[in-house]
Structures are given as structure tokens and as C-alpha cells.
N, C-alpha and C. Protein backbone atom coordinates (compact mmCIF):
# COMPACT_ATOMS: atom_id res chain seq x y z
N UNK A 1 -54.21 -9.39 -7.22
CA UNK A 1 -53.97 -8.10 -7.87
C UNK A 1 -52.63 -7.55 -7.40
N UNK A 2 -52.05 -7.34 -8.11
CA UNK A 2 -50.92 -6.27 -8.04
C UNK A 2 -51.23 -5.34 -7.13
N UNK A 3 -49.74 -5.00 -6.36
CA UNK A 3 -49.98 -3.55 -5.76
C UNK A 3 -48.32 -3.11 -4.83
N UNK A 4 -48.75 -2.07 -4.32
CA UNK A 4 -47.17 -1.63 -3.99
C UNK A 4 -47.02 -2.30 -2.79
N UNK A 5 -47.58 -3.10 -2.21
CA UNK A 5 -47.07 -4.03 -1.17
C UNK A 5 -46.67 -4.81 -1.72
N UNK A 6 -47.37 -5.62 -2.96
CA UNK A 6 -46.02 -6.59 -3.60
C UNK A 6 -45.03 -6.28 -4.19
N UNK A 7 -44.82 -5.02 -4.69
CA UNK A 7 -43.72 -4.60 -5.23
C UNK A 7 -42.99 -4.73 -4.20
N UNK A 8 -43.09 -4.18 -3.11
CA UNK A 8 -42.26 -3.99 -1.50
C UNK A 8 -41.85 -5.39 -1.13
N UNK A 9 -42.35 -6.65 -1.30
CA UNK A 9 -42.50 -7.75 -1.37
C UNK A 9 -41.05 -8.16 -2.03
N UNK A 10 -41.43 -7.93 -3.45
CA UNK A 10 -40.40 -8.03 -4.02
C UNK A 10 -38.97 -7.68 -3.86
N UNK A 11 -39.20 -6.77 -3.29
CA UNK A 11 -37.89 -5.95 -3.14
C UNK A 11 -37.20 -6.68 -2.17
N UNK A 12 -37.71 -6.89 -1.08
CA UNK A 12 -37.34 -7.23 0.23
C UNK A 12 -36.79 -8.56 -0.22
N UNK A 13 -37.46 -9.47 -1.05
CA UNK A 13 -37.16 -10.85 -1.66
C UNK A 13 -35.83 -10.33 -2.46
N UNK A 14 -35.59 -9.79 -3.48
CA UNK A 14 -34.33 -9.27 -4.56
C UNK A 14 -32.96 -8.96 -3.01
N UNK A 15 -33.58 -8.10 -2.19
CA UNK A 15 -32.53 -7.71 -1.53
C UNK A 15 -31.66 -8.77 -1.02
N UNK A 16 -32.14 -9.89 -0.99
CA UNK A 16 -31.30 -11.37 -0.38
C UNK A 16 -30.48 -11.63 -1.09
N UNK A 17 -30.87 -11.55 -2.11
CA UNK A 17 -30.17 -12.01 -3.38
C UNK A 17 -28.69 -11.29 -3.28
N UNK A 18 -28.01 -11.87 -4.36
CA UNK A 18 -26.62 -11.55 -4.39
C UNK A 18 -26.60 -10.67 -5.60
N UNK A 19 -25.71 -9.70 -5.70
CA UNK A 19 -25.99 -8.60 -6.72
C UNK A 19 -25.49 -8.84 -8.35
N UNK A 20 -24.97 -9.83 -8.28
CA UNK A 20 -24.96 -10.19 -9.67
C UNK A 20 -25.81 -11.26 -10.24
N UNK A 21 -27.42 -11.21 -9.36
CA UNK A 21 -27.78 -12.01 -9.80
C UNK A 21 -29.02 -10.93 -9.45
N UNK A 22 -29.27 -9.90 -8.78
CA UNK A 22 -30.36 -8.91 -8.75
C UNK A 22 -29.52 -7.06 -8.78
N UNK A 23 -30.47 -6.69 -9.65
CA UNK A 23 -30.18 -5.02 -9.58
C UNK A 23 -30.74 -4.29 -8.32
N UNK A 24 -31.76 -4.91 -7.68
CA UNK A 24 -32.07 -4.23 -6.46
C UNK A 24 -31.09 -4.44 -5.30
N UNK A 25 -30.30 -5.93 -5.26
CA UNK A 25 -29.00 -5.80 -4.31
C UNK A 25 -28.00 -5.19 -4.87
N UNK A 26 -27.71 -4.85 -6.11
CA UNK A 26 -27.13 -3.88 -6.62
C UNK A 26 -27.10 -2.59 -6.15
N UNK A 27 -27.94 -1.94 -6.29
CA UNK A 27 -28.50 -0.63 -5.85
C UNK A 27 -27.99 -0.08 -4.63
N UNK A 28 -28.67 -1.56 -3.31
CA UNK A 28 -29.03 -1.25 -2.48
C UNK A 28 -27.50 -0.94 -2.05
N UNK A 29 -26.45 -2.21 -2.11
CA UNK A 29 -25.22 -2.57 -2.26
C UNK A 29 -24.43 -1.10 -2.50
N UNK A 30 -24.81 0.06 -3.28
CA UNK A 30 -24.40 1.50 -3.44
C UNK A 30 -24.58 1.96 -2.13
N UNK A 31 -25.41 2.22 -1.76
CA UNK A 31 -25.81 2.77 -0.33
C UNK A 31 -26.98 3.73 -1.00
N UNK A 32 -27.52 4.62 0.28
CA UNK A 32 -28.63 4.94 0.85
C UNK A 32 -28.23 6.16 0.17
N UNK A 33 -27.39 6.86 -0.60
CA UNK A 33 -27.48 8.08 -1.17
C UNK A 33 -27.26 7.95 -2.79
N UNK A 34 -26.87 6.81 -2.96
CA UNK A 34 -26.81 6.67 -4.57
C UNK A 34 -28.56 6.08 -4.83
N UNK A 35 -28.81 5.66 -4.16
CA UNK A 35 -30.45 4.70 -4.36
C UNK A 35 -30.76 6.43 -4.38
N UNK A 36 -30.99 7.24 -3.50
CA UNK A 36 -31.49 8.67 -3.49
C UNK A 36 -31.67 9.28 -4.77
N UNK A 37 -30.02 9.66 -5.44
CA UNK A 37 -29.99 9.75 -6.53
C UNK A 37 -30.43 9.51 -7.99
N UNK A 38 -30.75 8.13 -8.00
CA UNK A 38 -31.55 7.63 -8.67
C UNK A 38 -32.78 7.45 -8.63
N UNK A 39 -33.28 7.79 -7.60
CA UNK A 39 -35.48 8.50 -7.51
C UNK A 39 -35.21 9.26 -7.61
N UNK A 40 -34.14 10.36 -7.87
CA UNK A 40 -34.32 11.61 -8.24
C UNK A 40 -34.21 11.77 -9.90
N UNK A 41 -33.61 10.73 -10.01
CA UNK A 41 -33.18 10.44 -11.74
C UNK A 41 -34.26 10.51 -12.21
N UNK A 42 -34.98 9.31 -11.75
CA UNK A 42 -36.47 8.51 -12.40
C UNK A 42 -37.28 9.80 -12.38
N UNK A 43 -37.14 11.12 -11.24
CA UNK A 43 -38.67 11.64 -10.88
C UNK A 43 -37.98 12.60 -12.37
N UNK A 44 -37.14 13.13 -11.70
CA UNK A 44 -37.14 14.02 -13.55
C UNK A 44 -37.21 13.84 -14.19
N UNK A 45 -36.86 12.33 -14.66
CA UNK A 45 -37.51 11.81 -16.08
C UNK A 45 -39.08 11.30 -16.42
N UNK A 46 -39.66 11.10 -14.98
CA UNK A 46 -41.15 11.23 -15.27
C UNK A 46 -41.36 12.57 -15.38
N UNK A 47 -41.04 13.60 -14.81
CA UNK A 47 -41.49 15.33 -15.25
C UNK A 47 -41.37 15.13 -16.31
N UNK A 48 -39.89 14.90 -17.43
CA UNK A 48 -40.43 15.26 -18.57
C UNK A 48 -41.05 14.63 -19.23
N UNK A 49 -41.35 13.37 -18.72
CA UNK A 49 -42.32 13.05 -19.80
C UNK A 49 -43.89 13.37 -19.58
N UNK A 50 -44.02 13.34 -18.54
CA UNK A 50 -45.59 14.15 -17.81
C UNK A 50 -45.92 15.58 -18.56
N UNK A 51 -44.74 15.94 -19.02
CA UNK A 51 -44.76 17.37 -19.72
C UNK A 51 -44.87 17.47 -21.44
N UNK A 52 -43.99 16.49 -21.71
CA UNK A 52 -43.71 16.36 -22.85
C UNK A 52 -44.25 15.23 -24.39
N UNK A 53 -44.03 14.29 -23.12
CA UNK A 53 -44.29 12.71 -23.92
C UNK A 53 -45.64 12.01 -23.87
N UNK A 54 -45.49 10.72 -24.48
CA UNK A 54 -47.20 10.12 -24.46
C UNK A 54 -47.00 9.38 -23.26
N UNK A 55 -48.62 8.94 -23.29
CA UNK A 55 -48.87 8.49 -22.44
C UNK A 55 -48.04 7.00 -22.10
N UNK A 56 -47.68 6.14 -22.68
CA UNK A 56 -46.81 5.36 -22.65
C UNK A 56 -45.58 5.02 -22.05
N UNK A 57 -44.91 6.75 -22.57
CA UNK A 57 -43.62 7.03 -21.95
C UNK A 57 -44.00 7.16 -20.10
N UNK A 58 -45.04 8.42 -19.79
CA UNK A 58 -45.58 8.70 -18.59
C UNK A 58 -45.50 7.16 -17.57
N UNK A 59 -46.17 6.45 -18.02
CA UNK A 59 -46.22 4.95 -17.91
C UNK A 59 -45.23 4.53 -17.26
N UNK A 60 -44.39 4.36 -18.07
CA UNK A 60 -42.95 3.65 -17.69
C UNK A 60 -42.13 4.34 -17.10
N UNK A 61 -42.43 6.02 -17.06
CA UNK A 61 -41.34 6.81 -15.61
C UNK A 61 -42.16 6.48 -14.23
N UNK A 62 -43.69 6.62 -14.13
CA UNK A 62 -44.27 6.20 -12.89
C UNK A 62 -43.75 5.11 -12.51
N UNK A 63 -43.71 4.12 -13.26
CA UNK A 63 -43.68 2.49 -12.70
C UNK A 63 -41.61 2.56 -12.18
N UNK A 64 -40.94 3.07 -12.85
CA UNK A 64 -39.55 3.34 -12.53
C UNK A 64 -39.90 4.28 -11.20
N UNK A 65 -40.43 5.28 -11.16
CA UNK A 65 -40.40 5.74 -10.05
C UNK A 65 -40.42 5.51 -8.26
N UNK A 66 -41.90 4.30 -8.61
CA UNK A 66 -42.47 3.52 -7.74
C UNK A 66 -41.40 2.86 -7.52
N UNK A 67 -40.95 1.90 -8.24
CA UNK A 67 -39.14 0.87 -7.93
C UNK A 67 -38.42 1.78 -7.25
N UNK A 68 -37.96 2.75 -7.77
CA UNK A 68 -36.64 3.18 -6.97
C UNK A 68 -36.94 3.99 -5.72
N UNK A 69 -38.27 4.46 -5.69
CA UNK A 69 -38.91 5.13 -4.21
C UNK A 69 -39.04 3.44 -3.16
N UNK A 70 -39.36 2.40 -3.57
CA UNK A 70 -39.28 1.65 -2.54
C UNK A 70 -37.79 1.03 -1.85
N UNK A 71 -37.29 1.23 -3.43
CA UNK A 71 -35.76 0.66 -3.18
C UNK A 71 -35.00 1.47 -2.28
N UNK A 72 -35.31 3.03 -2.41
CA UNK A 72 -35.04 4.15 -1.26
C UNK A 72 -35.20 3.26 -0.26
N UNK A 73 -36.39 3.44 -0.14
CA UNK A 73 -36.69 3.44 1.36
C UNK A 73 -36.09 2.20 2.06
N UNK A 74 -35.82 0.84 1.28
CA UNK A 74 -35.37 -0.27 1.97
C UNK A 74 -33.98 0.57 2.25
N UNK A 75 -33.28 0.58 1.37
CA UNK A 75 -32.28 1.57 1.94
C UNK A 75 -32.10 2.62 2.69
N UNK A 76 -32.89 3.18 3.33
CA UNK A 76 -32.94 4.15 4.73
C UNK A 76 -33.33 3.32 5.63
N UNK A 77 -34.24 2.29 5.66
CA UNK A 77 -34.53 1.11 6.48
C UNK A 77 -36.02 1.34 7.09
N UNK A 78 -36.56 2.44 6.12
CA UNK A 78 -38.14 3.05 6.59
C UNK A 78 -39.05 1.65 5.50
N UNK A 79 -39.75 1.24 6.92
CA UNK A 79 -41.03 -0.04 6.39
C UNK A 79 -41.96 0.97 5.18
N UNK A 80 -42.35 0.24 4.21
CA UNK A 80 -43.01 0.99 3.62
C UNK A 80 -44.36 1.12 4.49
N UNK A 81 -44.78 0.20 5.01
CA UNK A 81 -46.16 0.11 5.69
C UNK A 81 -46.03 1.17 6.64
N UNK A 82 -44.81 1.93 7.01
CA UNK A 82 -45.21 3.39 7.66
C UNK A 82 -45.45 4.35 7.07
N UNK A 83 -45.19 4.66 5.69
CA UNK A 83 -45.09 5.52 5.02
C UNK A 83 -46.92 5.38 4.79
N UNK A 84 -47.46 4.28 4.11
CA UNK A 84 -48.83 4.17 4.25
C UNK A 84 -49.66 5.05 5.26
N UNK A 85 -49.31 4.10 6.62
CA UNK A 85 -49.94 4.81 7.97
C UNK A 85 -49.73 6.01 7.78
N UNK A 86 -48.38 6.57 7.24
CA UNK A 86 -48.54 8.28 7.16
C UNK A 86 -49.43 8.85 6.25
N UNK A 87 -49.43 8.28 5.35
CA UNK A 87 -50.75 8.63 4.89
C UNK A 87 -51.82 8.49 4.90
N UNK A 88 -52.56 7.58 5.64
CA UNK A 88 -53.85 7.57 5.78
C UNK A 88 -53.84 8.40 7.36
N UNK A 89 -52.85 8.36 7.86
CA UNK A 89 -53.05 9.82 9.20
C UNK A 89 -53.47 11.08 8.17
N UNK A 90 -53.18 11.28 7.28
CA UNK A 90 -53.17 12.73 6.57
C UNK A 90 -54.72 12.58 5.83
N UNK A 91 -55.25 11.82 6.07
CA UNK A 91 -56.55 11.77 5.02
C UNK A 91 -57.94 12.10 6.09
N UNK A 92 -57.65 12.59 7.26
CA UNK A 92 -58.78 13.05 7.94
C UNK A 92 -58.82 14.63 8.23
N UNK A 93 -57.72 15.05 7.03
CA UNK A 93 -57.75 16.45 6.79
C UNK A 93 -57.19 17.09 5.67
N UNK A 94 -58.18 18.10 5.25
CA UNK A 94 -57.35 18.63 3.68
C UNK A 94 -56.44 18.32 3.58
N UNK A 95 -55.94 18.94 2.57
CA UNK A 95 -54.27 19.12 1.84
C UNK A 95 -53.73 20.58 2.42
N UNK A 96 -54.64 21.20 2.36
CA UNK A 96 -54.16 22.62 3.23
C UNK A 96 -53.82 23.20 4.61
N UNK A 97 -54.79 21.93 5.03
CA UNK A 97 -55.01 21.84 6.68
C UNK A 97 -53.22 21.06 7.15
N UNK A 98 -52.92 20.24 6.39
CA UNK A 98 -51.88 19.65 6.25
C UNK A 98 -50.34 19.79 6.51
N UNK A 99 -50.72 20.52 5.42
CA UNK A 99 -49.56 21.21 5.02
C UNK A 99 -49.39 22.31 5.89
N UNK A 100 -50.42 23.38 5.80
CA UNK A 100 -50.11 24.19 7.25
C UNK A 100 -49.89 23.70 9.03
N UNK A 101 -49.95 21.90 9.29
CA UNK A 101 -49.32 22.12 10.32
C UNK A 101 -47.76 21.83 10.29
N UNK A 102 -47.38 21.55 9.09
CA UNK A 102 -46.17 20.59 8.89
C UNK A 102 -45.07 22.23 8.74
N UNK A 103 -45.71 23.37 8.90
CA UNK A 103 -45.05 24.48 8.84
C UNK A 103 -45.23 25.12 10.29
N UNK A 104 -45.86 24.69 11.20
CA UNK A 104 -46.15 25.02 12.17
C UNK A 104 -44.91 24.75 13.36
């Protein structure tokens, strides 16, 4: 089954690669603030379609989203498998409980 560890998989595999032969060494090849830029691209274009469009469109901004949030992160050099652990640390307490210590 599919899942965002193989996507992460993938990535890590593309990143070897030489950039005219992958868009993720492309990307990455920009640096760590243009990859930024572009999950910020993708997330506004999933807003509007989350807002606006069918379900189809919705579809294909999530799945863009997911790509360029991992491609981030290879580019900051954060394992995705921490980002996980951060979240399952956060799942032995609300969303409120949460969030109010992260303001604390």
C-alpha cells in the first residue's frame, strides 16, 4: 500500500538523481526557500479549490501538497519520521490542550 513513507522514499531516491533527469533534484537544487515557496504555492491552491472546486480538483492540490511538504522538508534536512513522532507525541492530548502549551 501506498503511503507517505513511500512518497518520502521516493524523494530521497529522485534527490540522487541529477536534475535534468528529476524535478525533485530540481527543486531541491533551488534551495530550502524556493522549495518553501512552492508548499506555499500548492497550499493556496488547495484552499481554493477546497473552497471552490470539485472534488477532483481538491484531489490533485492535496496530493501536490503532500510532494512539496516532503520535498520541504528534505530540504531543511528534517527526517520526515520526526515530524511523525511529533505527531503521535501530540495524540495523548486534545487539540486544545495542545495548542495551549505551544503558547505557554
Amino acid at each position: 500500500m501506498f503511503s507517505l513513507d513511500t512518497l518520502a522514499g521516493i524523494i530521497d531516491r529522485r534527490a540522487a538523481a541529477g536534475a535534468e533527469q528529476s524535478y525533485t533534484r530540481s527543486l531541491l537544487d533551488k534551495g530550502a526557500a524556493h522549495c518553501a515557496r512552492k508548499f506555499g504555492e500548492e497550499a493556496i491552491e488547495l484552499t481554493i479549490a477546497g473552497a471552490a472546486q470539485d472534488e477532483a480538483a481538491v484531489r490533485a492540490e492535496a496530493a501536490d501538497v503532500l510532494y512539496h511538504l516532503l520535498v520541504l522538508l528534505r530540504a531543511r534536512g528534517v527526517d520526515f519520521a520526526s515530524v511523525v513522532q511529533e505527531l503521535e507525541s501530540r495524540t495523548n492530548r486534545s487539540g486544545h490542550e495542545e495548542k495551549a502549551a505551544r503558547k505557554a
